[in-house]
Protein backbone atom coordinates (compact mmCIF):
# COMPACT_ATOMS: atom_id res chain seq x y z
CA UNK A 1 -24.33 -92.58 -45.36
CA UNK A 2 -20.87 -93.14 -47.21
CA UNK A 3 -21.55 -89.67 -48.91
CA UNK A 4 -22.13 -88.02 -45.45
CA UNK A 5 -18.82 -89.55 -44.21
CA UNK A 6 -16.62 -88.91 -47.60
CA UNK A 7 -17.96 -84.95 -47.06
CA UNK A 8 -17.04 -84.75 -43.53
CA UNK A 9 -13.52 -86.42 -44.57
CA UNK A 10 -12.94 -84.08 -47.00
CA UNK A 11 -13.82 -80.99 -44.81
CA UNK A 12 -11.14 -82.24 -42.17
CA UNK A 13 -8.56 -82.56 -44.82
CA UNK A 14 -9.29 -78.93 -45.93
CA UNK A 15 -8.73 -77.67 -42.36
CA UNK A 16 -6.31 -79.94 -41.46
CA UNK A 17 -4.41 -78.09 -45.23
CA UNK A 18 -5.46 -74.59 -43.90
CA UNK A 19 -3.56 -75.54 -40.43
CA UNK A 20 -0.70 -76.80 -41.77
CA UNK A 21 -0.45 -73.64 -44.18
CA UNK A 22 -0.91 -71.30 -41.83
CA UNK A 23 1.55 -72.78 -38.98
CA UNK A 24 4.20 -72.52 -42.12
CA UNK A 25 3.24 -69.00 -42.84
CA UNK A 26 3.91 -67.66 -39.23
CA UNK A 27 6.67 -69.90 -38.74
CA UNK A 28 4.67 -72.34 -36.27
CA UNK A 29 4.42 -70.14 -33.50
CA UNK A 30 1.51 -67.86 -33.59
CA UNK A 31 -1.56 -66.65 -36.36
CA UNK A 32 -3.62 -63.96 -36.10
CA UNK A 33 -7.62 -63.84 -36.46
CA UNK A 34 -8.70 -60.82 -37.66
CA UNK A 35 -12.39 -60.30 -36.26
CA UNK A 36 -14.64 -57.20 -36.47
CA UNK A 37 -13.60 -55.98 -33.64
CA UNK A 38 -10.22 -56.35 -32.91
CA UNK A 39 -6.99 -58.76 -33.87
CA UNK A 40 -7.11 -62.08 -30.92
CA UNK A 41 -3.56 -63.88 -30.55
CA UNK A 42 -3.76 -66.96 -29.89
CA UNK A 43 -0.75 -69.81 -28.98
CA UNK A 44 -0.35 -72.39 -31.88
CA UNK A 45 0.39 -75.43 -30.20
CA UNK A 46 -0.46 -79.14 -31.02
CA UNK A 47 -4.31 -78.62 -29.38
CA UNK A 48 -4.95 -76.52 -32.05
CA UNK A 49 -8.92 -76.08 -32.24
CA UNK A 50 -10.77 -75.65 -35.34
CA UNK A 51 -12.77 -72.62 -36.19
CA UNK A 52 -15.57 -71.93 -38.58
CA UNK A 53 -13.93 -72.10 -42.10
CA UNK A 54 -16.84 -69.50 -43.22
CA UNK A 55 -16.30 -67.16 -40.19
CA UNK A 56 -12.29 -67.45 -40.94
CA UNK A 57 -12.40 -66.38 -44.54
CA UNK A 58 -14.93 -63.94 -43.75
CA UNK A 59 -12.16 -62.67 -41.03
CA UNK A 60 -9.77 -62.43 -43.50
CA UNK A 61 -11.51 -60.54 -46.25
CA UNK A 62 -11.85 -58.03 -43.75
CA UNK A 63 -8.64 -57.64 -42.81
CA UNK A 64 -7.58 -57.43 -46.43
CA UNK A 65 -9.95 -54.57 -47.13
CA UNK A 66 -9.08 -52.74 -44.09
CA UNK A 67 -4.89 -53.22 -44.57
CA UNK A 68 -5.59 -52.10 -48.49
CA UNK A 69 -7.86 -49.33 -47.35
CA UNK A 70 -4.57 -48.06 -45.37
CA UNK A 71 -2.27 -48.84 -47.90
CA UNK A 72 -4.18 -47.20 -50.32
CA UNK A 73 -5.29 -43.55 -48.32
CA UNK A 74 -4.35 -41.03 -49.79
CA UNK A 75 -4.84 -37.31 -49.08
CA UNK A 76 -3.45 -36.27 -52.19
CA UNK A 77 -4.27 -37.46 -55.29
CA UNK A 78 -4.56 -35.69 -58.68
CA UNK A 79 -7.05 -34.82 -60.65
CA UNK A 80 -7.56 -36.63 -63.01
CA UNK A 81 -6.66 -39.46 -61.27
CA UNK A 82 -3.19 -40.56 -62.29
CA UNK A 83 -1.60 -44.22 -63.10
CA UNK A 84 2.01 -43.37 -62.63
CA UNK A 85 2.90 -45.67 -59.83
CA UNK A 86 5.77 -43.04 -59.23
CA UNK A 87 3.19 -40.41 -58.28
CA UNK A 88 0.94 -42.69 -56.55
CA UNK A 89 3.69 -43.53 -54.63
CA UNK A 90 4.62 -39.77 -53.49
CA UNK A 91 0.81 -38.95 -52.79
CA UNK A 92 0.72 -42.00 -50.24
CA UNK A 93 4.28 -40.85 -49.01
CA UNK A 94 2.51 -37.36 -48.63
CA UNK A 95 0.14 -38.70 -47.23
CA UNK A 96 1.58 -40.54 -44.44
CA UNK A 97 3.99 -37.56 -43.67
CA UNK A 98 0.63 -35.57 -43.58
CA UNK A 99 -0.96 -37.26 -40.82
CA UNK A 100 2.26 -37.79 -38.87
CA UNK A 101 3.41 -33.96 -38.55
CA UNK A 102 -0.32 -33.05 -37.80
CA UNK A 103 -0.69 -35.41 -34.97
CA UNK A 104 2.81 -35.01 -33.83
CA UNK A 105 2.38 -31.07 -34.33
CA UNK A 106 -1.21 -31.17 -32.44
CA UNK A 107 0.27 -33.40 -29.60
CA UNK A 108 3.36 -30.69 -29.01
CA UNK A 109 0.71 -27.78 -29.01
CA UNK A 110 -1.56 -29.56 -26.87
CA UNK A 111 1.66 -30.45 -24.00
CA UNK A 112 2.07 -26.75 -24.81
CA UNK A 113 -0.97 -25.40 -23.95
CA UNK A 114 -1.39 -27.50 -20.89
CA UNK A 115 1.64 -26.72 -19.17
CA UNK A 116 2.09 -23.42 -20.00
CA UNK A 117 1.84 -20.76 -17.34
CA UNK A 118 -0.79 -18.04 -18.66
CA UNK A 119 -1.57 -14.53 -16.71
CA UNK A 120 -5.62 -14.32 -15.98
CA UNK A 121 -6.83 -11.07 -15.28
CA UNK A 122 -9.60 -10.35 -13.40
CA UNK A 123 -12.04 -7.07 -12.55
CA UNK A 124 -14.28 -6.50 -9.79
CA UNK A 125 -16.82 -3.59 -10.76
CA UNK A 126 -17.53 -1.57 -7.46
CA UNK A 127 -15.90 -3.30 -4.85
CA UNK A 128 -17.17 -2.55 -1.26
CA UNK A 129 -14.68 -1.80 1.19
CA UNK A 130 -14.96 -5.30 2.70
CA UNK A 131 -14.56 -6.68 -0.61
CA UNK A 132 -11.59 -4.72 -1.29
CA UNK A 133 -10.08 -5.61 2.61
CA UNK A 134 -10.39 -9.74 1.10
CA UNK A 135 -8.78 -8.73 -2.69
CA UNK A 136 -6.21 -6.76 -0.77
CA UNK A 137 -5.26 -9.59 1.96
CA UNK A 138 -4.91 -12.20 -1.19
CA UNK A 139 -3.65 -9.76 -4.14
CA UNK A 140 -1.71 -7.33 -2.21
CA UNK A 141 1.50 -6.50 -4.71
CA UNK A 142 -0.96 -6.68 -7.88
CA UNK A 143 -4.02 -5.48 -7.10
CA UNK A 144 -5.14 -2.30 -8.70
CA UNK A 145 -8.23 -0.11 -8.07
CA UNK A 146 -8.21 3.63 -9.79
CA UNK A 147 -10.03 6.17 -8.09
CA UNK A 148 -13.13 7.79 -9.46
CA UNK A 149 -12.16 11.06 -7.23
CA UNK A 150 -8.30 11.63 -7.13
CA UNK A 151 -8.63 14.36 -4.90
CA UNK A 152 -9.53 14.18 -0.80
CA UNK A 153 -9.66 16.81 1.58
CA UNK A 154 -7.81 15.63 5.06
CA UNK A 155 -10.82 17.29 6.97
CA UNK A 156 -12.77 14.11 5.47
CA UNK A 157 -10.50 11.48 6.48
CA UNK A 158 -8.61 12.67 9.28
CA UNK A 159 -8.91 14.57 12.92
CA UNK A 160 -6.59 16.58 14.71
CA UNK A 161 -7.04 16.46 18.28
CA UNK A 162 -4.61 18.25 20.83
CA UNK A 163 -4.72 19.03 24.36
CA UNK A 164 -2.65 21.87 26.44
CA UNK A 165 -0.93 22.28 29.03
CA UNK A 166 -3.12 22.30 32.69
CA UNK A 167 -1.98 26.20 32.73
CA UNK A 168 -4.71 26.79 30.13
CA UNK A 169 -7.35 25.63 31.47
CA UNK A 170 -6.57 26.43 35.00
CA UNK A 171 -7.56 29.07 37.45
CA UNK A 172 -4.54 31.18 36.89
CA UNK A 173 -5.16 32.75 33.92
CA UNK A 174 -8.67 33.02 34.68
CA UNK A 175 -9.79 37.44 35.77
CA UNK A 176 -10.71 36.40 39.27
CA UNK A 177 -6.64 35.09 40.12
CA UNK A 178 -5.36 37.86 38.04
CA UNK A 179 -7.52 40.50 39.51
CA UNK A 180 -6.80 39.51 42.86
CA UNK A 181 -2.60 40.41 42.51
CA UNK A 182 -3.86 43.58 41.06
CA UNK A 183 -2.11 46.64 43.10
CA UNK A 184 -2.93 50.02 44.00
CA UNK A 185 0.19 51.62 42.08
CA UNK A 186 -0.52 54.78 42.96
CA UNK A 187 -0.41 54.82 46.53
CA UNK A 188 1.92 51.38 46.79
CA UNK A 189 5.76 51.92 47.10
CA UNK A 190 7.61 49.00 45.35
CA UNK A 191 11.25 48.04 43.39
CA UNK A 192 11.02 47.57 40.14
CA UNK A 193 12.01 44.05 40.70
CA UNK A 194 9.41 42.90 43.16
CA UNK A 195 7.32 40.22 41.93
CA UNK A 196 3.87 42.24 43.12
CA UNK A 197 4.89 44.70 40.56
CA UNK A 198 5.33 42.64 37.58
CA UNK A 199 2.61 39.45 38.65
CA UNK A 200 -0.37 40.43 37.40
CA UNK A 201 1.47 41.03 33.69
CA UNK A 202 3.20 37.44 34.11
CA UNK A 203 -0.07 35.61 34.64
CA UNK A 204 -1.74 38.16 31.50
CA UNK A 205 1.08 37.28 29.25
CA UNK A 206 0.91 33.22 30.25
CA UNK A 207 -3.01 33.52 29.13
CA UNK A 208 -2.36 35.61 26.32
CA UNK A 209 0.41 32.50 25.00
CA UNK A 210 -2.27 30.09 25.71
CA UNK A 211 -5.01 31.96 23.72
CA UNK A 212 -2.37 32.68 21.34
CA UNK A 213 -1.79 29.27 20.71
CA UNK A 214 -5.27 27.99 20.02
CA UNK A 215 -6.14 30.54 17.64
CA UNK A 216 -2.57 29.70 15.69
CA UNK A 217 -3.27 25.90 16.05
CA UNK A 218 -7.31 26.60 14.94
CA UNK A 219 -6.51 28.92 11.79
CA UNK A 220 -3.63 26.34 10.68
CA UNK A 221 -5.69 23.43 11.23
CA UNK A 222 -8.68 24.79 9.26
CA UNK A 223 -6.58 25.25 6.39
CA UNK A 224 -5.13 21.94 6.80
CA UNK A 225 -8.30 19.98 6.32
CA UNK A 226 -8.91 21.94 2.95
CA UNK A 227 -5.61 20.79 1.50
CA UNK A 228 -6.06 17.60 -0.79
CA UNK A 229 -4.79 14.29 -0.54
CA UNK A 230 -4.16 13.09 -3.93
CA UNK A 231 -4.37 9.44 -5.01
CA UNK A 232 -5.17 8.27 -8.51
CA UNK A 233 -5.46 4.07 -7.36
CA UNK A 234 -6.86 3.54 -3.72
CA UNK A 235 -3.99 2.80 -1.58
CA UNK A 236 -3.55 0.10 1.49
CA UNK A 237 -4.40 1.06 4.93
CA UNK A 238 -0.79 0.73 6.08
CA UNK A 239 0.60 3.30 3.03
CA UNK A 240 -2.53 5.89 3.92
CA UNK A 241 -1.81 5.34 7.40
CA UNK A 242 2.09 6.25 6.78
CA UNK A 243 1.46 9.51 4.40
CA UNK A 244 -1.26 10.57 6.58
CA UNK A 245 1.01 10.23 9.71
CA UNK A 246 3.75 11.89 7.71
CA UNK A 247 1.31 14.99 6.76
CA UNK A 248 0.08 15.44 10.34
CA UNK A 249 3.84 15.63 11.68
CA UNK A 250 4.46 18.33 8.56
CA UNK A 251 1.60 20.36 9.71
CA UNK A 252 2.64 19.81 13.17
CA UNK A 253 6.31 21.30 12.46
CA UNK A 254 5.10 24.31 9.78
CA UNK A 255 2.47 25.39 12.49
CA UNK A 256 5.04 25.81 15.47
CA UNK A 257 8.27 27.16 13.36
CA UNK A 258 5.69 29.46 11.51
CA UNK A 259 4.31 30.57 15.01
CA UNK A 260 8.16 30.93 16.57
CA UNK A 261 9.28 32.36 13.88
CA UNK A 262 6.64 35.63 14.03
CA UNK A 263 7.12 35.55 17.99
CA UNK A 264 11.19 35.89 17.69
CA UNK A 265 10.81 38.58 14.97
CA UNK A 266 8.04 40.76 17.56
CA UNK A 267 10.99 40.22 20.34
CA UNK A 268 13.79 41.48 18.01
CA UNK A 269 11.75 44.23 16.99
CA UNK A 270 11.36 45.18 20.16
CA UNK A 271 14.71 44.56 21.71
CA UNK A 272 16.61 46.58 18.60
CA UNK A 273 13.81 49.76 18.84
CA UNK A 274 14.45 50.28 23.01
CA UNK A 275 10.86 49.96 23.23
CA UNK A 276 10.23 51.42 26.48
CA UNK A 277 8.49 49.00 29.09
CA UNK A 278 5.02 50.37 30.56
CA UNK A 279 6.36 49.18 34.26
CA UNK A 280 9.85 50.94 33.66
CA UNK A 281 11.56 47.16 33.61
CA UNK A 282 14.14 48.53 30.73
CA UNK A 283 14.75 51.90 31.52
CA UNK A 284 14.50 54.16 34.52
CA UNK A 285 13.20 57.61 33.62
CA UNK A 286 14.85 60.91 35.26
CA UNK A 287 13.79 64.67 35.02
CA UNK A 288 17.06 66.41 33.90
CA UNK A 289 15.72 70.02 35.87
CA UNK A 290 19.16 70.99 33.87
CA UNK A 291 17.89 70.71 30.37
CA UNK A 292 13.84 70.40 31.78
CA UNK A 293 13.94 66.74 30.08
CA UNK A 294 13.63 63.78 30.42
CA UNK A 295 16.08 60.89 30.36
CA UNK A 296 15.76 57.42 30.20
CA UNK A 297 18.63 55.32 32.11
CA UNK A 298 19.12 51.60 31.38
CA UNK A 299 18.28 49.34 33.68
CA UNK A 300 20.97 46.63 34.94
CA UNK A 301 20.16 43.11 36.39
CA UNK A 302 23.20 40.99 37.85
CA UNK A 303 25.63 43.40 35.61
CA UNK A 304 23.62 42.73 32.96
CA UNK A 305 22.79 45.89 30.77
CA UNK A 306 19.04 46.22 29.07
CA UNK A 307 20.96 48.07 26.50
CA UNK A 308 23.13 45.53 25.45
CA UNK A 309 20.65 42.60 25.84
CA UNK A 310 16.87 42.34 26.12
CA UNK A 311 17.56 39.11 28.06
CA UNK A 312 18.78 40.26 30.88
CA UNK A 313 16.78 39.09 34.17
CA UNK A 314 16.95 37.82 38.06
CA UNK A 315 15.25 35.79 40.26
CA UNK A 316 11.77 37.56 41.15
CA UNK A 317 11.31 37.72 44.84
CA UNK A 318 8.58 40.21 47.50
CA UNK A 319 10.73 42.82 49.23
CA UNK A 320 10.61 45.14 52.27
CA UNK A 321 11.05 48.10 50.38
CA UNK A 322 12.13 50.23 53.68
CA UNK A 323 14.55 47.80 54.64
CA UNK A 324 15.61 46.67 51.34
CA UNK A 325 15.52 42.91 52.30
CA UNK A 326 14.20 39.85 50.63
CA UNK A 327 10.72 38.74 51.90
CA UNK A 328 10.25 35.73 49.98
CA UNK A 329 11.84 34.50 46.74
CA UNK A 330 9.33 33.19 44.00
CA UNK A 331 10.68 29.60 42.92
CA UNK A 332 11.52 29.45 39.14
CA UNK A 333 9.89 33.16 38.25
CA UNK A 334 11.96 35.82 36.98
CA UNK A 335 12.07 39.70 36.34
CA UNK A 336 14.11 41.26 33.99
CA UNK A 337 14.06 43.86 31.08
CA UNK A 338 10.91 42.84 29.64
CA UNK A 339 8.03 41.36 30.90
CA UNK A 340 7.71 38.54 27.99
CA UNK A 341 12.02 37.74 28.58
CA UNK A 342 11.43 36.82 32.06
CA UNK A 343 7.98 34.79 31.60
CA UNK A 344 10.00 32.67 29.22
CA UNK A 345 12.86 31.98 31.30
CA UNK A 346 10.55 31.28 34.62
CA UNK A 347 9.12 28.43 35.23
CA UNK A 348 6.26 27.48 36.59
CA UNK A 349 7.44 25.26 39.86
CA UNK A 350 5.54 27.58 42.09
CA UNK A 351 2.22 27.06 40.48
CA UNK A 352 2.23 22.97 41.42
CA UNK A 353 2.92 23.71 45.60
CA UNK A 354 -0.10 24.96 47.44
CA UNK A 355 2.33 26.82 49.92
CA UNK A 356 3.86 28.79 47.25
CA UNK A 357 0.44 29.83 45.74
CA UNK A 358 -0.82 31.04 48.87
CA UNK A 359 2.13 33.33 49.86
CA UNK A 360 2.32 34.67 46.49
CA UNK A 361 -1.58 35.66 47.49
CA UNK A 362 -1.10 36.59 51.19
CA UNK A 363 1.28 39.31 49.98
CA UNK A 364 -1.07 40.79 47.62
CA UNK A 365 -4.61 40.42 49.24
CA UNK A 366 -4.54 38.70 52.14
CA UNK A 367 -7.90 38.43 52.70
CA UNK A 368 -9.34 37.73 49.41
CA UNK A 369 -11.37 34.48 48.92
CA UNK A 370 -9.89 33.67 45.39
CA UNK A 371 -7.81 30.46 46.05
CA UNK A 372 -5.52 28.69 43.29
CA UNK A 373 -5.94 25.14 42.70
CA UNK A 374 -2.29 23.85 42.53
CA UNK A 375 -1.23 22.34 39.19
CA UNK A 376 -0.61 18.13 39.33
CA UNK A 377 2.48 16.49 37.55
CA UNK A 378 1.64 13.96 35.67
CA UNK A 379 3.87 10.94 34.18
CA UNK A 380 1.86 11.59 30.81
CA UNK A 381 2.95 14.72 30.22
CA UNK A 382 5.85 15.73 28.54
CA UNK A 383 6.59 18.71 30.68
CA UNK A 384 7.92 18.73 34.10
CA UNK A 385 7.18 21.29 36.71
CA UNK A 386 10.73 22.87 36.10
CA UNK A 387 10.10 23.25 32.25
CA UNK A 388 10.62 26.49 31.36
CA UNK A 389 8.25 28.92 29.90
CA UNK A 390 10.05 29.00 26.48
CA UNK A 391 9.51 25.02 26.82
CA UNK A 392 6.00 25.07 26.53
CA UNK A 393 5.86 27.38 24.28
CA UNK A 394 8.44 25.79 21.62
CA UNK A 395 5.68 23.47 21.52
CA UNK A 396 2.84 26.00 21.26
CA UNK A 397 1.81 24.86 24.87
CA UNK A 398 0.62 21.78 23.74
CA UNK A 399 0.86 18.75 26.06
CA UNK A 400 -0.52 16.21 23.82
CA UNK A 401 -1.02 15.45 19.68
CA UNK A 402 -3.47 13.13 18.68
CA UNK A 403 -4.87 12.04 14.72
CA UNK A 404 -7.40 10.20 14.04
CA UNK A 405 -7.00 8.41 10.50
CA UNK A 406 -10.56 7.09 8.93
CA UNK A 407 -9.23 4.97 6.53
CA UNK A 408 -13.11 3.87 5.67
CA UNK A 409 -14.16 7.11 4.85
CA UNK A 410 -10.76 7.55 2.30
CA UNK A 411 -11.89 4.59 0.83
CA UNK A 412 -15.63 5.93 0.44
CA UNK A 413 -14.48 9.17 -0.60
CA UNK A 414 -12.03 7.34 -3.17
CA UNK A 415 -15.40 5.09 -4.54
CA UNK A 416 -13.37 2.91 -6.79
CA UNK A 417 -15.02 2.18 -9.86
CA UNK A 418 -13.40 -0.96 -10.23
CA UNK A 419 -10.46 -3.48 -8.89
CA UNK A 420 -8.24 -5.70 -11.08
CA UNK A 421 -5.67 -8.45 -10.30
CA UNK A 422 -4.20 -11.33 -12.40
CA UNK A 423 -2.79 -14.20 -11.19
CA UNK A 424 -0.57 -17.11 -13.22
CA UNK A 425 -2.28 -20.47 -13.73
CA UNK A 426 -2.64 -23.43 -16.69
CA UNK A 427 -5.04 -23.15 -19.25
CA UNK A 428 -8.52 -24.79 -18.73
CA UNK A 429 -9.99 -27.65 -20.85
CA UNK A 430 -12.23 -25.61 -22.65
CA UNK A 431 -9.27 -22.92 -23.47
CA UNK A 432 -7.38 -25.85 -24.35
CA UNK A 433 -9.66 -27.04 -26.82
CA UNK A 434 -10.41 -23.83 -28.60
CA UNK A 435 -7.32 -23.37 -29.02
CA UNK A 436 -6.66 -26.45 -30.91
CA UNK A 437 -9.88 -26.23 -32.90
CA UNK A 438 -8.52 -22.53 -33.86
CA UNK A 439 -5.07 -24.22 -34.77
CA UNK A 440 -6.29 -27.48 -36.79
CA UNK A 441 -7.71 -25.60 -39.81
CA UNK A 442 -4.72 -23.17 -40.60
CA UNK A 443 -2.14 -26.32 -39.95
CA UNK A 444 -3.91 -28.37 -41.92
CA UNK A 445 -4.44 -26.01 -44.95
CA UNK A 446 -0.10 -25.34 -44.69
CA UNK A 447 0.57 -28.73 -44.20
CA UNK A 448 -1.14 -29.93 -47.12
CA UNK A 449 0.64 -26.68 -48.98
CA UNK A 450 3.97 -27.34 -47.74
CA UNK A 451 4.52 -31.47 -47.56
CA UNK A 452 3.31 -32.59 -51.15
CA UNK A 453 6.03 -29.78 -52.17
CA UNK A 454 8.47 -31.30 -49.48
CA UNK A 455 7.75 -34.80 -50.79
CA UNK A 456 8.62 -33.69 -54.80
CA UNK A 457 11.66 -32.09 -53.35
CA UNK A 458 13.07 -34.66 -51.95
CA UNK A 459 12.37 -37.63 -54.30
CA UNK A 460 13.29 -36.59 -57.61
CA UNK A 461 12.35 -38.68 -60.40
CA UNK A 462 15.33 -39.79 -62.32
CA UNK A 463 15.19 -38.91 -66.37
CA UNK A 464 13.04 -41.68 -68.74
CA UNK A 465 11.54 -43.52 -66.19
CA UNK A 466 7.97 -43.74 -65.96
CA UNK A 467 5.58 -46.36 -64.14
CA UNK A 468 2.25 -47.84 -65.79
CA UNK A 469 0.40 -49.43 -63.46
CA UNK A 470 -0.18 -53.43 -65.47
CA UNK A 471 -3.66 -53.86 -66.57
């Protein structure tokens, strides 16, 4: 029993030794139990509680292998293994400048790639149209989609339509209304100027514009659709839109100055030869019984000489050719040198009153069942009923241009083969990682090239001093 009591009295001493040493070791205020685990801090105070003695030392051992473990790591040492405490020193020194420029030089890359701002590209192989329409709406000013055919006719993404004027498709250029103001010349007595004598060729020259027309705007417009509209990527809607608007109004403008242009050169032609009119508008003809010839007078209308100008013309009205008075006046028609002048000053006023059209008729066959169908004006159409003549046909009779654009069918005829965009964004985690996997091995190899060397540099051994380590 006294042995029992004189062990545990000895054991309380030891601790009571181990507190007191350790209180003057870490100056009273705190000590530190090193576990496997981790490090607990505990406050010191005068309820200090007693721990295993076995588990404590055990603790400590520990923590003395793991701080000379650190102490002692070294990524550098020589072969053979060297006892200069100088170099043993440098290698640890290397060491620990080692492992902080990699982890300092791995954390800046890794902030680095993280943050940065990177360009992804992406390609769509054979986009359909309604894929393109959703690319284009989110990657408008970078999206890119090359053409596999370059080249487009227009006839296979666009249509021409055009209507005329209501004079071309109504009765009075049809035979029956120009038949019906033929005359009997031979056995009718009328001035040159009277509008019986010169109808029938104003309503055959009116028809032969409007026919005239169509085939121009037909020919032109065939070769229009075999032209080529040229694109190497497939462009928007609104830029097709724009250059297909742009090459309708060119073929618009080249088809009526081309036509204009070959009408005004037939007029000049005419006007600066004296062709001689076939109803004697231009020139009267007299038998010289002097000479047994015959000569050819020029006409005058208003003072106005067919000599000097081809343009000369007045008002076209029915007379009483015995008393030489005005019957009735035809509003806005003319007569004048020749027969194509005056149709293109008239206009065609008369042709839109149902009075006027059936005087015109009553004083060529009054009894004739043909009836005209009085033209209707219209707050669509760009003509008025006092247009003239050379109105309608500075815009090859034409009331009405319409195109319609097929942007679909571009885009099928275009067939993209495929459609690319980028966009910026960060890197991913897996980029991220590569990245630094790719890095680590090349940093590591120049670190451990470059710091030892570093290291050497900068501490430099002073002359007869070596270090033994004591044995």
């Amino acid at each position: 029993m006294n042995s029992v009591s004189t062990h545990s009295f000895a054991t309380i001493l030891v601790l009571s030794k181990v507190r007191i040493i350790l209180k003057s070791l870490l100056n009273n205020d705190t000590y530190i139990i090193c576990t496997e685990k981790n490090i607990i801090k505990h406050n010191t105070t005068e309820s200090f509680f007693y721990l295993d003695l076995t588990n404590y030392l055990f603790d400590i051992v520990i923590c003395q292998k793991l701080k000379r473990s650190i102490t002692d790591f070294n990524l550098f040492p020589s072969i053979p293994p060297t006892t200069d405490q100088y170099e043993l020193k440098a290698q640890k020194i290397s060491t620990r400048l080692f492992v902080i420029l990699l982890v300092l030089i791995m954390t800046i890359l890794l902030l680095y790639t993280s943050l940065i701002q990177v360009t992804k590209k992406v390609t769509v192989n054979e986009p359909t149209f309604e894929k393109y329409a959703e690319l284009y709406d989110r990657y408008s000013q970078i999206l890119s989609c090359p053409c596999s055919k370059i080249s487009i006719n227009y006839g296979n993404v666009l249509e021409i339509h055009y209507s005329f004027h209501q004079v071309c498709t109504s009765s009075f250029i049809d035979d029956d209304w120009i038949d019906s103001l033929t005359i009997d010349y031979e056995n009718t007595v009328l001035k040159i100027i009277d509008f019986r004598w010169t109808a029938k060729q104003f309503f055959q020259i009116l028809r032969s514009f409007c026919k005239l027309t169509n085939n121009t705007i037909s020919y032109s417009l065939n070769q229009f659709y075999t032209k080529q509209f040229v694109t190497v990527s497939a462009v928007p809607f609104q830029v097709f839109q724009s250059q297909s608007r742009s090459a309708v109004d060119q073929f618009i403008l080249s088809t009526t100055n081309s036509f204009l242009i070959s009408l005004n050169k037939i007029r000049t032609t005419t006007h600066v030869n004296s062709l001689f009119s076939a109803h004697m508008t231009n020139y009267e003809p007299i038998v010289d019984p002097t000479y047994d010839d015959v000569l050819f007078i020029q006409r005058k209308y208003d003072n106005c000489s067919c000599g000097l100008s081809f343009q000369c013309s007045v008002p076209s009205s029915v007379y009483d050719f015995e008393n030489d008075t005005i019957l009735f006046t035809v509003p806005g028609m003319y007569v004048g040198c020749y027969a194509i002048e005056a149709l293109l000053q008239s206009t065609l006023e008369c042709l839109y009153n149902q009075y006027c059209i059936d005087t015109i008729h009553r004083y060529h066959r009054e009894n004739d069942s043909v009836q005209g169908t009085p033209l209707q004006q219209s707050n669509t159409t760009i003509y008025s009923k006092n247009s003239t003549v050379q109105d309608l046909v500075d815009q090859l009779m034409i009331d009405t241009w319409d195109s319609s654009i097929m942007y679909n069918r571009y885009y099928n005829e275009c067939q993209p083969i495929q459609c690319t965009y980028s966009y910026k964004t960060r890197n991913d985690l897996i980029l991220i990682i590569t990245a630094l996997v790719g890095l680590v091995g090349g940093l590591t190899t120049s670190l451990k090239i470059v710091v030892p060397r570093l290291v050497k540099m900068i501490r430099k051994r002073k002359p007869g001093k070596t270090f033994h380590t004591s044995a």
